[in-house]
Protein backbone atom coordinates (compact mmCIF):
# COMPACT_ATOMS: atom_id res chain seq x y z
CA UNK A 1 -51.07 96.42 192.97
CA UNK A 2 -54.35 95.19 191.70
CA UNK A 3 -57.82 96.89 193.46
CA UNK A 4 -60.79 95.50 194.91
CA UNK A 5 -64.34 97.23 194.91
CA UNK A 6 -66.04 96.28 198.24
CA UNK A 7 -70.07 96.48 198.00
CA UNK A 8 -72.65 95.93 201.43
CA UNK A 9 -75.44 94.22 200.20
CA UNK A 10 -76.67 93.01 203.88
CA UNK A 11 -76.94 94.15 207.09
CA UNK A 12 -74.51 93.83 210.22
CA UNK A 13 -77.47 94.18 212.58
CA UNK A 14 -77.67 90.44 214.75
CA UNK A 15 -74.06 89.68 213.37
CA UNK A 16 -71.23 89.32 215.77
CA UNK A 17 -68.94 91.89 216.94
CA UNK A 18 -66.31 90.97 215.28
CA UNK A 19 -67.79 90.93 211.67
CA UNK A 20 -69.16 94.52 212.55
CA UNK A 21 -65.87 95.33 212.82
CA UNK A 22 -64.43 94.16 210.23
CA UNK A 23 -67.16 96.28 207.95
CA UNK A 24 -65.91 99.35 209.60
CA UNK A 25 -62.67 99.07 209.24
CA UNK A 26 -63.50 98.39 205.52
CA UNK A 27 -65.28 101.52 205.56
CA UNK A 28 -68.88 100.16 205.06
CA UNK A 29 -70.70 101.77 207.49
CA UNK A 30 -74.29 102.06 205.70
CA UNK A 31 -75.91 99.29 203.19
CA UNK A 32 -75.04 99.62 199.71
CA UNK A 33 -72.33 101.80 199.88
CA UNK A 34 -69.34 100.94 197.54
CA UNK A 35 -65.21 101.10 198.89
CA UNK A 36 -62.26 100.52 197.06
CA UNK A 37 -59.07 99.41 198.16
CA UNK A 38 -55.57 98.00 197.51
CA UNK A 39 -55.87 94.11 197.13
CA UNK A 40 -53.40 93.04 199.66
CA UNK A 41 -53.82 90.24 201.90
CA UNK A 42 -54.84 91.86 205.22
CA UNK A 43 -57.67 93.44 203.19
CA UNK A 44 -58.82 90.10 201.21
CA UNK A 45 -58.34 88.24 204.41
CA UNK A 46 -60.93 90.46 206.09
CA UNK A 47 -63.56 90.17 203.19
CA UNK A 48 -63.20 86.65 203.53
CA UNK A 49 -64.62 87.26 206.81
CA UNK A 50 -68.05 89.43 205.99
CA UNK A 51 -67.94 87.44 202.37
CA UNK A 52 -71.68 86.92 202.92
CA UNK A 53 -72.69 90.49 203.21
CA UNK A 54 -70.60 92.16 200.36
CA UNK A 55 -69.88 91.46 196.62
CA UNK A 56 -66.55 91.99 195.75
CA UNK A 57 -65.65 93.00 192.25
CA UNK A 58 -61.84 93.40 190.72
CA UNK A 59 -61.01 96.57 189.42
């Protein structure tokens, strides 16, 4: 399966809960720090979610 690299470029601070949670569970927990994971659809769904405060680059 194809991989994803996840990137924070903003910050969760006045976002709501459930975005903040979707970062962690990503595994962004600080700005600019860099992820990678499988490309499945649970995972693409939730960077849909936070699409405004990450980059997302295929691997």
């Amino acid at each position: 399966m194809a991989k994803i690299r996840i990137k924070q470029i903003k910050s969760k601070i006045d976002r709501p809960e459930n975005q903040k949670r979707n970062l962690e569970a990503l595994g962004l927990r600080k700005l600019n720090q860099t992820v990678e994971h499988e490309a499945t659809p649970q995972i693409l769904g939730m960077v849909r979610k936070v699409s405004h405060l990450v980059i997302t680059e295929n691997i």
